[in-house]
PDB file of N, CA and C in Angstrom:
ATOM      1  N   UNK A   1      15.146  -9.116 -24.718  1.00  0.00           N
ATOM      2  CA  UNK A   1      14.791  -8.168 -23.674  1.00  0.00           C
ATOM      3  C   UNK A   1      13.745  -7.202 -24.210  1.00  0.00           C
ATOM      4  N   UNK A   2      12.629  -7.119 -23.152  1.00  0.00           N
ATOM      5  CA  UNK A   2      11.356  -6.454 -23.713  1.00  0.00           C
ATOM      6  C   UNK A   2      11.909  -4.532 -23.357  1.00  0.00           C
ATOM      7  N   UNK A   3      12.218  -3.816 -24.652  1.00  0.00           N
ATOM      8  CA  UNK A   3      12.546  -2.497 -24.204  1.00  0.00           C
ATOM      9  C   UNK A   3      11.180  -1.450 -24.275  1.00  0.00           C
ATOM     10  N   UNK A   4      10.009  -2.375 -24.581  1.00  0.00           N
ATOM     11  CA  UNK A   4       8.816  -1.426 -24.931  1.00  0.00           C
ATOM     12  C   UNK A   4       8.590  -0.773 -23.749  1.00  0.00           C
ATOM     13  N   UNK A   5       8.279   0.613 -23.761  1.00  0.00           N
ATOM     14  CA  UNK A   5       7.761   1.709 -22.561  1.00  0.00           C
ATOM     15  C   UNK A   5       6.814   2.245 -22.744  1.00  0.00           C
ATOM     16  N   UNK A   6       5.584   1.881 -21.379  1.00  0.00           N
ATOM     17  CA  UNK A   6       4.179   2.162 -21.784  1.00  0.00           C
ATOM     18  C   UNK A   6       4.033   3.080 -21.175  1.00  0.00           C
ATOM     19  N   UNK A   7       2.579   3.443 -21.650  1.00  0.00           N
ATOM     20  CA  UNK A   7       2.299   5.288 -20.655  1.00  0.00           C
ATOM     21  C   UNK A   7       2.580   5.324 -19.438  1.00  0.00           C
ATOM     22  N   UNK A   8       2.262   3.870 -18.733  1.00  0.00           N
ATOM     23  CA  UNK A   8       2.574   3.713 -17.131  1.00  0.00           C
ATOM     24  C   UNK A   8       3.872   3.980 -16.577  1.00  0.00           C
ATOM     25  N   UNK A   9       4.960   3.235 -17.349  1.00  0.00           N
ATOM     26  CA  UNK A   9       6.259   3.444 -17.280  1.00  0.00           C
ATOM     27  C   UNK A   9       7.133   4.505 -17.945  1.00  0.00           C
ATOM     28  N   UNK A  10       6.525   5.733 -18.409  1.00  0.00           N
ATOM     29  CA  UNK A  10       7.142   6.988 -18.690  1.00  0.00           C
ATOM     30  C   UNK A  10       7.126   7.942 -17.867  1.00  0.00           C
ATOM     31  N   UNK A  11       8.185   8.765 -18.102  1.00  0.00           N
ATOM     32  CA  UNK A  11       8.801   9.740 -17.269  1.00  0.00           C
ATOM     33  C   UNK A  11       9.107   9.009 -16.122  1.00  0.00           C
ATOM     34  N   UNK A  12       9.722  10.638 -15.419  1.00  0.00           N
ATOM     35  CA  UNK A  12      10.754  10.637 -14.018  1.00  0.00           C
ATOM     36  C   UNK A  12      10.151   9.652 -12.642  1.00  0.00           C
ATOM     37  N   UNK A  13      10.720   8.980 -12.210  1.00  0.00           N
ATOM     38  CA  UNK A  13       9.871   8.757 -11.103  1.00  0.00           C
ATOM     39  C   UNK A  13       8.833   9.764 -10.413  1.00  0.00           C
ATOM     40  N   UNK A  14       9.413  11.146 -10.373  1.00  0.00           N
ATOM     41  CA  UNK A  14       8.185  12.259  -9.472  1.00  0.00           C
ATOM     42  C   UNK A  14       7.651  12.569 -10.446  1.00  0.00           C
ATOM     43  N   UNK A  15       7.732  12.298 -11.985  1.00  0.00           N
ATOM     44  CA  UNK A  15       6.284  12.554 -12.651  1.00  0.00           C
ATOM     45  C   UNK A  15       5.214  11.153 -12.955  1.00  0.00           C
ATOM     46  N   UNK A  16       6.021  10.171 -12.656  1.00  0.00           N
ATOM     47  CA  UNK A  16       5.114   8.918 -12.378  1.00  0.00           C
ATOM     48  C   UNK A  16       4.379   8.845 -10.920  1.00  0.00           C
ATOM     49  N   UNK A  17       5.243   9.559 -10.046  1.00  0.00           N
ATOM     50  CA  UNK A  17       4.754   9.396  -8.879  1.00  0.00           C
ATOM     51  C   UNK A  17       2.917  10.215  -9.142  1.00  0.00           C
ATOM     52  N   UNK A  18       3.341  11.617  -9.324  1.00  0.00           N
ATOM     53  CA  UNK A  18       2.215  12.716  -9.762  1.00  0.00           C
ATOM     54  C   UNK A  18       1.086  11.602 -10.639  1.00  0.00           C
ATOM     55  N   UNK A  19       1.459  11.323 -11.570  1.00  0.00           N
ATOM     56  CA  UNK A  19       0.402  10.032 -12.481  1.00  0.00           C
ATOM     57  C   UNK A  19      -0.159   9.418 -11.576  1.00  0.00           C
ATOM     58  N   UNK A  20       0.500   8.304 -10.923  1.00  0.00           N
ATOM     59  CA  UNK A  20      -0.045   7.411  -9.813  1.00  0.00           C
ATOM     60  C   UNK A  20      -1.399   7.853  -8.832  1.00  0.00           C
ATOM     61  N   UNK A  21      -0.415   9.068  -8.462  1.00  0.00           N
ATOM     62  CA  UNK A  21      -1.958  10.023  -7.186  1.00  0.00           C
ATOM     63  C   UNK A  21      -3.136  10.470  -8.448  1.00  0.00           C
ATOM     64  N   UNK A  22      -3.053  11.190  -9.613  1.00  0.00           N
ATOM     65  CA  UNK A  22      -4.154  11.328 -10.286  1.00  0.00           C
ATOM     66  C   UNK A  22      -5.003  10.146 -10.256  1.00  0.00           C
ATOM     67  N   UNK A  23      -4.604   8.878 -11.144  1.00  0.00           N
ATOM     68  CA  UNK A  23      -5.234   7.759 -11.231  1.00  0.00           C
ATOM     69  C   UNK A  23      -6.176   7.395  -9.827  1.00  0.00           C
ATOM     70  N   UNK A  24      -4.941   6.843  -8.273  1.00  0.00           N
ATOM     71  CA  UNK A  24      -5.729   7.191  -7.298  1.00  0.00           C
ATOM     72  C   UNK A  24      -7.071   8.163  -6.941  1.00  0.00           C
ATOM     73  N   UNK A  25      -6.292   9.195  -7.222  1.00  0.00           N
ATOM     74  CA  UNK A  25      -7.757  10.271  -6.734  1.00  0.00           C
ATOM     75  C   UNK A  25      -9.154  10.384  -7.782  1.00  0.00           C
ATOM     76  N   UNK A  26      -8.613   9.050  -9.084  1.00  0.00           N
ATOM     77  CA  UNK A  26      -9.820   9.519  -9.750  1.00  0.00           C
ATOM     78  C   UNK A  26     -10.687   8.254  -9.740  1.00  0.00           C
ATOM     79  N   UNK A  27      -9.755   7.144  -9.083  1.00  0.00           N
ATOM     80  CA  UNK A  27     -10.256   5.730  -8.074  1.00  0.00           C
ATOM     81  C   UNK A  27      -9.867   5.143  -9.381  1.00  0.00           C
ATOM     82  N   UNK A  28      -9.509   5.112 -10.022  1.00  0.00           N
ATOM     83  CA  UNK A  28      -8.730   4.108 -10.746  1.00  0.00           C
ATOM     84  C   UNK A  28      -7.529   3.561 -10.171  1.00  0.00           C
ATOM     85  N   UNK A  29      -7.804   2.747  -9.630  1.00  0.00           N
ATOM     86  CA  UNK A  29      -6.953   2.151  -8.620  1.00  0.00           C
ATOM     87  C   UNK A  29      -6.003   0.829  -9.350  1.00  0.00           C
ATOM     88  N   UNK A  30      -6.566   0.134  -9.977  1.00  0.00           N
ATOM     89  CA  UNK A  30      -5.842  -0.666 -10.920  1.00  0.00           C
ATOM     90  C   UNK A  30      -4.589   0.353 -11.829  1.00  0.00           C
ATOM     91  N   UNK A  31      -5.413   0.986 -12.342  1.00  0.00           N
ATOM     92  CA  UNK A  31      -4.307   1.932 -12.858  1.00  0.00           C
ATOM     93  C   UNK A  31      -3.053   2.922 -12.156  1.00  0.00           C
ATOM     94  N   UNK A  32      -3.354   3.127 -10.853  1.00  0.00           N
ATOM     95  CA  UNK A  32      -2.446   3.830 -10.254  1.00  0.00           C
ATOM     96  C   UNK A  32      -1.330   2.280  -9.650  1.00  0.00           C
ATOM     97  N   UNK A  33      -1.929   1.150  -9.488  1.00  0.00           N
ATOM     98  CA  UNK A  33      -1.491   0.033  -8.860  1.00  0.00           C
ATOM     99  C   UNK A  33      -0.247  -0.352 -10.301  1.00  0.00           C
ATOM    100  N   UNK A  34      -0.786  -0.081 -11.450  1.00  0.00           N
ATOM    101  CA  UNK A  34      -0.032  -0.387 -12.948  1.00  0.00           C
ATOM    102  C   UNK A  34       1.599   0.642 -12.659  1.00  0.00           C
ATOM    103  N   UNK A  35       1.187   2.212 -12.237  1.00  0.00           N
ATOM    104  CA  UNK A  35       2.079   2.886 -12.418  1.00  0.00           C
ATOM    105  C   UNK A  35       3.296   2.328 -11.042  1.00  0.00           C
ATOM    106  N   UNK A  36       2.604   2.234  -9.870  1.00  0.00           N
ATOM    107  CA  UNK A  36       2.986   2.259  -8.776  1.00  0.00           C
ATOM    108  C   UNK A  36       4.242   0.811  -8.584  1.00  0.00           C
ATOM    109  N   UNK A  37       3.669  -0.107  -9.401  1.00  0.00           N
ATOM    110  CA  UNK A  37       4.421  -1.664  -9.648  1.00  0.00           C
ATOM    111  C   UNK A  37       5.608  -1.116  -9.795  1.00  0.00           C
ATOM    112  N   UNK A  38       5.847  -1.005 -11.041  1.00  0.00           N
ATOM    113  CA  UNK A  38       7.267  -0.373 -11.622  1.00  0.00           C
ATOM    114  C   UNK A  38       7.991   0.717 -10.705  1.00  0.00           C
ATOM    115  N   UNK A  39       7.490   1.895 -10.130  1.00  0.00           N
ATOM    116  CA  UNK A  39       8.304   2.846  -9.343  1.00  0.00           C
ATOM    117  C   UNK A  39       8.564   2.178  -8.202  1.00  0.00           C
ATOM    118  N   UNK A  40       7.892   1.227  -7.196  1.00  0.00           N
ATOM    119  CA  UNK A  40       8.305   0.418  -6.077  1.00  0.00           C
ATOM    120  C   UNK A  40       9.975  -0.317  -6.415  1.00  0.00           C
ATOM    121  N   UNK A  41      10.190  -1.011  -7.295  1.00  0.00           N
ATOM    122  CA  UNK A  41      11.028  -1.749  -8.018  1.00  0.00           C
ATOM    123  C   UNK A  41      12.168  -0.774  -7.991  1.00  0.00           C
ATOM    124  N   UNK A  42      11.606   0.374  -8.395  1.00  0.00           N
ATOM    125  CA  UNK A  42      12.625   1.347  -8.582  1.00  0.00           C
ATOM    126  C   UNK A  42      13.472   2.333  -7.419  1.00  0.00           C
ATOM    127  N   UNK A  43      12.381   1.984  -6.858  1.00  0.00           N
ATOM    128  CA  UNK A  43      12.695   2.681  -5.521  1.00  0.00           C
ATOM    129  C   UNK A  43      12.204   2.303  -4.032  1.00  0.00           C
ATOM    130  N   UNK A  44      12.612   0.870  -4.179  1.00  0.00           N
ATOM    131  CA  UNK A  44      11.944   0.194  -3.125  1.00  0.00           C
ATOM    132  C   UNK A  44      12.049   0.771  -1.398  1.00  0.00           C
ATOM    133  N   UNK A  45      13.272   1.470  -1.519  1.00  0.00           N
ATOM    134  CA  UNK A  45      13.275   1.904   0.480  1.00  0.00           C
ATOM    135  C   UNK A  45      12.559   3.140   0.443  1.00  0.00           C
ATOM    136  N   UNK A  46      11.593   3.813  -0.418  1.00  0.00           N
ATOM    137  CA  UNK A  46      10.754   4.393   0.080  1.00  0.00           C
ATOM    138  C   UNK A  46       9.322   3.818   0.170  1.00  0.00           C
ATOM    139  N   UNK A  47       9.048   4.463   1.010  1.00  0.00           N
ATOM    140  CA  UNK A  47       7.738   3.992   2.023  1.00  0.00           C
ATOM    141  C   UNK A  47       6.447   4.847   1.167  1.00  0.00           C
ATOM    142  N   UNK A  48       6.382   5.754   0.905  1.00  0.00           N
ATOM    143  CA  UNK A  48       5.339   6.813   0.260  1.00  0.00           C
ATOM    144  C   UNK A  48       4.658   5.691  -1.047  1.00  0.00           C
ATOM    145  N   UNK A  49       5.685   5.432  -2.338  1.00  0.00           N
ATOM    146  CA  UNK A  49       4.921   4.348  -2.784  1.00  0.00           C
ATOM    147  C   UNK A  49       4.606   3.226  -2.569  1.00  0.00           C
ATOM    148  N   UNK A  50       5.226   2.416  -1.781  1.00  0.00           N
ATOM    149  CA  UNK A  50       4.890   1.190  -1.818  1.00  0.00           C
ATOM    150  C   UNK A  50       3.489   1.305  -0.862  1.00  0.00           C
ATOM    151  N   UNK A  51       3.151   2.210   0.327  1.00  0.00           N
ATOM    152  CA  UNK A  51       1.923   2.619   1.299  1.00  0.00           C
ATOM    153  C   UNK A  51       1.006   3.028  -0.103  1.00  0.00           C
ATOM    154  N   UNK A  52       0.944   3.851  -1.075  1.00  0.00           N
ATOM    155  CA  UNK A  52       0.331   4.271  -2.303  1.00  0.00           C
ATOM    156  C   UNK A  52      -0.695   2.872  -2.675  1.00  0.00           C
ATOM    157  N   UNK A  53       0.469   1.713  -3.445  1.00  0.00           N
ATOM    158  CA  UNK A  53       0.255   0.805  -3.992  1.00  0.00           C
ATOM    159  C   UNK A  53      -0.572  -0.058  -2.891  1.00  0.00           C
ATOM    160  N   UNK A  54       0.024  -0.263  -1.921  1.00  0.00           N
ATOM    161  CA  UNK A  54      -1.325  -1.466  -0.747  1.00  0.00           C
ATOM    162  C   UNK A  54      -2.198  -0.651  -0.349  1.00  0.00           C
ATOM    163  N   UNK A  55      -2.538   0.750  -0.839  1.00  0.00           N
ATOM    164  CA  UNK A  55      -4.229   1.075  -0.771  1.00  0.00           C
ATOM    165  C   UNK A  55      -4.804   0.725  -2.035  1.00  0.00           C
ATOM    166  N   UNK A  56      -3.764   0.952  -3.402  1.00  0.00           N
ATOM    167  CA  UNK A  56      -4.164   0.892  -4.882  1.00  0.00           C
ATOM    168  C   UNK A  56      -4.851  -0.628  -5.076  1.00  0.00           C
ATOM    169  N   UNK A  57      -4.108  -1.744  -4.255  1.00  0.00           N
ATOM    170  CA  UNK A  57      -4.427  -2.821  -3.965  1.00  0.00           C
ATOM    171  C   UNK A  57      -5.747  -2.946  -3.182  1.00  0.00           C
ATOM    172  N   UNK A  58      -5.478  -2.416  -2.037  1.00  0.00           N
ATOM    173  CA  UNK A  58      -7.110  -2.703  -1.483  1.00  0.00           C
ATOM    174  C   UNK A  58      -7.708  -2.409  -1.608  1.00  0.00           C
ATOM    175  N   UNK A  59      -8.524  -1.163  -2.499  1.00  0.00           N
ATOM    176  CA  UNK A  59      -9.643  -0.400  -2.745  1.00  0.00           C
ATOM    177  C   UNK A  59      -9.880  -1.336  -4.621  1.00  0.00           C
ATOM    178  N   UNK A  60      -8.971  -1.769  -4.701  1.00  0.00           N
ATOM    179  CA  UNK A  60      -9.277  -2.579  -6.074  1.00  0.00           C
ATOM    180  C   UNK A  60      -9.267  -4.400  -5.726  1.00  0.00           C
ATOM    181  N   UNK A  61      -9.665  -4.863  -4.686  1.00  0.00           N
ATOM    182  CA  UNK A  61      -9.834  -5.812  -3.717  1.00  0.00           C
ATOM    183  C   UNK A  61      -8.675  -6.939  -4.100  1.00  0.00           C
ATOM    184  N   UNK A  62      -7.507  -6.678  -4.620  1.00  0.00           N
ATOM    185  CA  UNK A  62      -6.640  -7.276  -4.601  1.00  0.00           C
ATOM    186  C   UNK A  62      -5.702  -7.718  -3.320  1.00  0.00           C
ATOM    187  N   UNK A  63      -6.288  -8.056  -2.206  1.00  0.00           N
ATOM    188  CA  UNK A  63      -6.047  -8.353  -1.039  1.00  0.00           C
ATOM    189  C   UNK A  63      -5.100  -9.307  -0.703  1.00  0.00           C
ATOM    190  N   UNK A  64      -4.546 -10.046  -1.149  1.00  0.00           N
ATOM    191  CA  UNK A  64      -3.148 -10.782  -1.113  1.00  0.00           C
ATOM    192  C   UNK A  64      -1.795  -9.828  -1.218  1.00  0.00           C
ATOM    193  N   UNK A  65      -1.794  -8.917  -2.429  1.00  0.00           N
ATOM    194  CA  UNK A  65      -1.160  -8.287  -2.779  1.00  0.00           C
ATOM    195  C   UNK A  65      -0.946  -6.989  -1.812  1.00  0.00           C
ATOM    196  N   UNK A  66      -2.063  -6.183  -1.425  1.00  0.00           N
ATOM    197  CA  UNK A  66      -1.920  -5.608  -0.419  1.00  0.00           C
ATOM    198  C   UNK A  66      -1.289  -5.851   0.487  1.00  0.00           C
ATOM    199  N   UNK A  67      -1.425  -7.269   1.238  1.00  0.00           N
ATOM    200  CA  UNK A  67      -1.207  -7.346   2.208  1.00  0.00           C
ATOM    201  C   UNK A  67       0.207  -7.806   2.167  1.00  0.00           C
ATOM    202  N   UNK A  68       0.807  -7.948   1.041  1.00  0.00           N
ATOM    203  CA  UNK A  68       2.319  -8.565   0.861  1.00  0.00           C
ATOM    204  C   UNK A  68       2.952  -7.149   1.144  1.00  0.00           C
ATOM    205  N   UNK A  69       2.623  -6.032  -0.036  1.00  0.00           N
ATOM    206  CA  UNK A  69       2.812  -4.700   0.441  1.00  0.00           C
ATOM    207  C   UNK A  69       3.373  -4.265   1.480  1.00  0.00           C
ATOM    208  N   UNK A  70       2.290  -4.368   2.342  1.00  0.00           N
ATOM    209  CA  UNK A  70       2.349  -3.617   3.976  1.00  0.00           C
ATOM    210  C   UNK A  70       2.597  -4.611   5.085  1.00  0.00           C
ATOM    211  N   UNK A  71       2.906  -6.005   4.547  1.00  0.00           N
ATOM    212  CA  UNK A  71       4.245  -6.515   5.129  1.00  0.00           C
ATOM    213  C   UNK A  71       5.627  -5.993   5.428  1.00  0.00           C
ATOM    214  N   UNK A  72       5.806  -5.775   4.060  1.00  0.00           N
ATOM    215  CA  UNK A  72       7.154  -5.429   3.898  1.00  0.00           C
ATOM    216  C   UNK A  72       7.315  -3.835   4.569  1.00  0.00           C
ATOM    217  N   UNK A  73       6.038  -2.860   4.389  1.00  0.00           N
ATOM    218  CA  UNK A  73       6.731  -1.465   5.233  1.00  0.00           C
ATOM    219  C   UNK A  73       6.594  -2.030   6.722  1.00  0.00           C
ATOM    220  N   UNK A  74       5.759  -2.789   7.500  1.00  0.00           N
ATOM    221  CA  UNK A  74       5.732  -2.822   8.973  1.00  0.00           C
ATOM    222  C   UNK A  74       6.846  -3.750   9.541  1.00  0.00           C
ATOM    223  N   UNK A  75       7.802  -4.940   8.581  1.00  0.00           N
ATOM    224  CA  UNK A  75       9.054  -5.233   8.722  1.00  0.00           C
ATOM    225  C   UNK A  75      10.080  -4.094   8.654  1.00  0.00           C
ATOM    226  N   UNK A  76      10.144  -2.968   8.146  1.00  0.00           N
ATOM    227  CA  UNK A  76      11.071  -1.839   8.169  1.00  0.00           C
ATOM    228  C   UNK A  76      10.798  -0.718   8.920  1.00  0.00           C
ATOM    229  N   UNK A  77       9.619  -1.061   9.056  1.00  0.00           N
ATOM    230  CA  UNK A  77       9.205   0.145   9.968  1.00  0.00           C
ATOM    231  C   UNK A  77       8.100  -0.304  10.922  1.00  0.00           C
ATOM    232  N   UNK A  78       8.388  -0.809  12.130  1.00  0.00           N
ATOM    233  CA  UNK A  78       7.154  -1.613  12.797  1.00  0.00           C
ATOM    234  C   UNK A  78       6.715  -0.489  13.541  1.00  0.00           C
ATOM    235  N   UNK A  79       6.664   0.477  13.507  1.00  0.00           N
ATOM    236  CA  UNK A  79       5.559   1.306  14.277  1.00  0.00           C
ATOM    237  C   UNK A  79       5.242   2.594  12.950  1.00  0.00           C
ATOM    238  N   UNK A  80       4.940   2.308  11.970  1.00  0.00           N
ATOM    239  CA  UNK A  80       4.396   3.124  11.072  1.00  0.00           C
ATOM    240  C   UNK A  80       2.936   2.418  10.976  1.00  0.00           C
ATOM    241  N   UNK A  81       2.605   3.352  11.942  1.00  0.00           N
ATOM    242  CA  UNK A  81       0.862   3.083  12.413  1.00  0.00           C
ATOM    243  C   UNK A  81       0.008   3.132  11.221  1.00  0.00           C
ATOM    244  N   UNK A  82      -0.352   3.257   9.986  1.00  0.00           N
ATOM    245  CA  UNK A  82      -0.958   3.697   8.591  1.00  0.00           C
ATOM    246  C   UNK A  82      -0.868   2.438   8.701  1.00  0.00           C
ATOM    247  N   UNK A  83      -0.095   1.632   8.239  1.00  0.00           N
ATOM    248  CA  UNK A  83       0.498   0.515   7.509  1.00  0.00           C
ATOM    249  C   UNK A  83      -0.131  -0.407   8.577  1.00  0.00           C
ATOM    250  N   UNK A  84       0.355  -0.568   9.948  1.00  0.00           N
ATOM    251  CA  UNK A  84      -0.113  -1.620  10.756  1.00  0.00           C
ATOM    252  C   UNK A  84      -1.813  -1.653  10.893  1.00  0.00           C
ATOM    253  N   UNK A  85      -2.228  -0.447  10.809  1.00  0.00           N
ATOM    254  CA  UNK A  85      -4.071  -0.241  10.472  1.00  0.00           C
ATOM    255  C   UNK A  85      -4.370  -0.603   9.433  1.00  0.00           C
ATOM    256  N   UNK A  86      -3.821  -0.564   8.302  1.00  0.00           N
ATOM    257  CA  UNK A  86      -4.229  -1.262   6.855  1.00  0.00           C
ATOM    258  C   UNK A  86      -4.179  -2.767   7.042  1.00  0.00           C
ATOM    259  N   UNK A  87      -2.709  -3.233   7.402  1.00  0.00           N
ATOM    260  CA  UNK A  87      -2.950  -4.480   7.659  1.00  0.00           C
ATOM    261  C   UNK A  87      -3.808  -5.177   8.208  1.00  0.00           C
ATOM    262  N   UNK A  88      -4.335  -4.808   9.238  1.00  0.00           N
ATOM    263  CA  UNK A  88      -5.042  -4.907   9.660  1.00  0.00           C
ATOM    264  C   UNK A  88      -6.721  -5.099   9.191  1.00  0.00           C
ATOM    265  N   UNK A  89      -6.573  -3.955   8.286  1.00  0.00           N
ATOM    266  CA  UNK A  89      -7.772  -4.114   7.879  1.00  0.00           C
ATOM    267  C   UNK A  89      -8.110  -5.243   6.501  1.00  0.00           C
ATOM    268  N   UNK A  90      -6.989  -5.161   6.180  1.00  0.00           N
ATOM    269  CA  UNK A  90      -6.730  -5.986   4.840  1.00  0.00           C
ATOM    270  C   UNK A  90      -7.018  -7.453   5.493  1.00  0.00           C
ATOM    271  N   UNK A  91      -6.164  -8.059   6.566  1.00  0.00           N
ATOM    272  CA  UNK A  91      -6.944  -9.393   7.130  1.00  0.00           C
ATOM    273  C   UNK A  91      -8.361  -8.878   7.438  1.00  0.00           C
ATOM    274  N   UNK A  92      -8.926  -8.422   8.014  1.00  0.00           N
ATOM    275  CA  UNK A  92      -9.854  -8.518   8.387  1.00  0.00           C
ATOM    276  C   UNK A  92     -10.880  -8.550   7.291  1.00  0.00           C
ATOM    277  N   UNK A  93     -11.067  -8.103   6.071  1.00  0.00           N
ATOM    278  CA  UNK A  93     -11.988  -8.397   5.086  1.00  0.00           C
ATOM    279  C   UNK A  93     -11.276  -9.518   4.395  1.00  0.00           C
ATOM    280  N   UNK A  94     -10.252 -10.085   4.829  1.00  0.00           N
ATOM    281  CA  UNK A  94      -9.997 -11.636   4.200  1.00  0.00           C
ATOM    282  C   UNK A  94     -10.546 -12.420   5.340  1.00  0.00           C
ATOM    283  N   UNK A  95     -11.577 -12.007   6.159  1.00  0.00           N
ATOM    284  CA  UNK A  95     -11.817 -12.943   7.244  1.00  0.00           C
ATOM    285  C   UNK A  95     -10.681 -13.742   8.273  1.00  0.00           C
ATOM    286  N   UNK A  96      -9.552 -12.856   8.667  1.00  0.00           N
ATOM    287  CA  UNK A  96      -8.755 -13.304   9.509  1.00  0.00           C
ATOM    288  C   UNK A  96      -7.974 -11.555  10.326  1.00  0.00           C
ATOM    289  N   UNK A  97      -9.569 -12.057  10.965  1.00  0.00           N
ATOM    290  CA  UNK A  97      -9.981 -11.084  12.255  1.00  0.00           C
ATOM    291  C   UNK A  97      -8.713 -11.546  13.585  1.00  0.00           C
ATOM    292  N   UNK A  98      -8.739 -13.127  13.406  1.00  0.00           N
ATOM    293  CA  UNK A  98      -7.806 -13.243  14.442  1.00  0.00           C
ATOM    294  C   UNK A  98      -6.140 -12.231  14.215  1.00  0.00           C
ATOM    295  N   UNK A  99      -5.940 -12.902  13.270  1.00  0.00           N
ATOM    296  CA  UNK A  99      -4.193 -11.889  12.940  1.00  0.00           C
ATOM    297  C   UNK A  99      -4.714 -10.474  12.584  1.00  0.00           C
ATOM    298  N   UNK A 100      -5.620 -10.107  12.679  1.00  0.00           N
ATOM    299  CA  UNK A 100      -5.614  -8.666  12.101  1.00  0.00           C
ATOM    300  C   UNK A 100      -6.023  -7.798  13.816  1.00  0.00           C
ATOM    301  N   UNK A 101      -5.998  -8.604  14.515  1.00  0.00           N
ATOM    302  CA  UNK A 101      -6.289  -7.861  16.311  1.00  0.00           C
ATOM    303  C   UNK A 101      -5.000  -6.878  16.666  1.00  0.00           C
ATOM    304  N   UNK A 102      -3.862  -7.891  16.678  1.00  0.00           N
ATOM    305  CA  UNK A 102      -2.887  -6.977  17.120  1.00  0.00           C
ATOM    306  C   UNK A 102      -2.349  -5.949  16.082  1.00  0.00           C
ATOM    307  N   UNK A 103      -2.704  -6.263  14.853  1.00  0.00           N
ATOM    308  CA  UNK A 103      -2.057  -5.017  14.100  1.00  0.00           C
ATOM    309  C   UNK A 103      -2.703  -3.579  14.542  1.00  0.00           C
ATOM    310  N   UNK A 104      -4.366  -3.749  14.688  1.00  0.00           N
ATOM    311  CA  UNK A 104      -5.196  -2.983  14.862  1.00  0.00           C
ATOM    312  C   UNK A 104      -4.836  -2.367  16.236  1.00  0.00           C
ATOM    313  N   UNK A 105      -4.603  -3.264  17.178  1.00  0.00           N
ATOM    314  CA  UNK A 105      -4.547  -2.292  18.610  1.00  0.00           C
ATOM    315  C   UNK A 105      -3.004  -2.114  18.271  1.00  0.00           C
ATOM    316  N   UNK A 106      -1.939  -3.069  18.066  1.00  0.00           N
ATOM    317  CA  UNK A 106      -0.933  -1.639  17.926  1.00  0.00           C
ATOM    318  C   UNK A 106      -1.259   0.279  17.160  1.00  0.00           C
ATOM    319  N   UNK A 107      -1.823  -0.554  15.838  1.00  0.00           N
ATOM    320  CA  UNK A 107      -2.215   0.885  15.030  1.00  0.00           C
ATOM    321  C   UNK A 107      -2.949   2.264  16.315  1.00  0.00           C
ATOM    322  N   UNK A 108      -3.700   1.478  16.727  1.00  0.00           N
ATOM    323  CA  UNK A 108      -4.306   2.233  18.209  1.00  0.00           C
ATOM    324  C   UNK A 108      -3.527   2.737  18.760  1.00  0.00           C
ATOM    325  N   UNK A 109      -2.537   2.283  19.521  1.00  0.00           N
ATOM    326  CA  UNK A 109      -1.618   2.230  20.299  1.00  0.00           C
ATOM    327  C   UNK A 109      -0.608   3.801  19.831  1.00  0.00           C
ATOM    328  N   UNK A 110      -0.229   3.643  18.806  1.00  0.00           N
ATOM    329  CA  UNK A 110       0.978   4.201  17.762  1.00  0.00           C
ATOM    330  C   UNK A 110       0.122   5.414  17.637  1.00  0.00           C
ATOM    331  N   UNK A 111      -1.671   5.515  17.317  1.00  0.00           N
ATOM    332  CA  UNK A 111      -1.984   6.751  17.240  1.00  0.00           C
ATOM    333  C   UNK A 111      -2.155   7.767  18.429  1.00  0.00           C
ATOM    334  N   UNK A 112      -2.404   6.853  19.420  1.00  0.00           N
ATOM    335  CA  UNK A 112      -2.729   7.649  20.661  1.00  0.00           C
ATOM    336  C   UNK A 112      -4.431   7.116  20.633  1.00  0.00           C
ATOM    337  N   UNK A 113      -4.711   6.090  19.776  1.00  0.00           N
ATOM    338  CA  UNK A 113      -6.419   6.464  20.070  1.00  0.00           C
ATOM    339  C   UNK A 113      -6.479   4.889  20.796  1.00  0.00           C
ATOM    340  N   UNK A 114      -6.482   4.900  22.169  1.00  0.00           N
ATOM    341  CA  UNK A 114      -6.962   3.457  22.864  1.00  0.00           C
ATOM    342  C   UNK A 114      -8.111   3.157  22.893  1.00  0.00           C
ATOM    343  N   UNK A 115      -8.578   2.343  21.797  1.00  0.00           N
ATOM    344  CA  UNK A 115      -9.998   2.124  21.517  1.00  0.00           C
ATOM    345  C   UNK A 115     -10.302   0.558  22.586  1.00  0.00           C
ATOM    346  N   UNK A 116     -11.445   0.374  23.124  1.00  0.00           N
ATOM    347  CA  UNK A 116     -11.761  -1.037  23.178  1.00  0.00           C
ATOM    348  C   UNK A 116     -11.673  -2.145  22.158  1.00  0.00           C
ATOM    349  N   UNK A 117     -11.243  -2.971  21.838  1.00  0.00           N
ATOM    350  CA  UNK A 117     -11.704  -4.290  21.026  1.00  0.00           C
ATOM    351  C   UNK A 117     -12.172  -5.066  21.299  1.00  0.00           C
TER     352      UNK A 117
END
């Protein structure tokens, strides 16, 4: 059993969490995606990281992964409009504009903004 603990995986979850958003906000996105792996695991029924990690994912074009992500919050939460707009957008730069329609006009829908498509 591997007991090694790397910078990613030290401290409390809310001081990994705090790590995670630095990395994010400094667009090191791979790196906040490193911290974010492990605290999901840890605390999978919250929504705050795992939404964290499928942007950490898509702004670092890991787009499979994203989109596994924000699967799983719009199965637990199907009207958490963030998530159904990401999805959304996440097919849509994988070129599957078709499945990424209804996420998008729900996301619409959920914000109040009824856009045309």
């Amino acid at each position: 059993m591997d007991t090694t603990t790397t910078y990613y995986d030290r401290g409390t979850p809310a001081e990994r969490w705090e790590r995670a958003l630095k990395y994010f906000d400094a667009k090191d996105y791979a790196g906040s995606a490193r911290v974010l792996g492990k605290l999901v695991e840890e605390v999978p029924e919250q929504t705050g990281p795992r939404l964290l990690l499928a942007r950490a994912y898509y702004h670092s074009a890991q787009l499979r992964r994203a989109e596994g992500e924000l699967r799983v919050i719009v199965e637990r939460d199907p009207v958490e409009h963030y998530a159904r707009l990401m999805l959304g957008r996440v097919l849509e730069r994988q070129g599957r504009a078709d499945e990424a329609e209804p996420h998008l006009r729900l996301a619409s829908a959920l914000s109040g903004e009824f856009t045309e498509r």
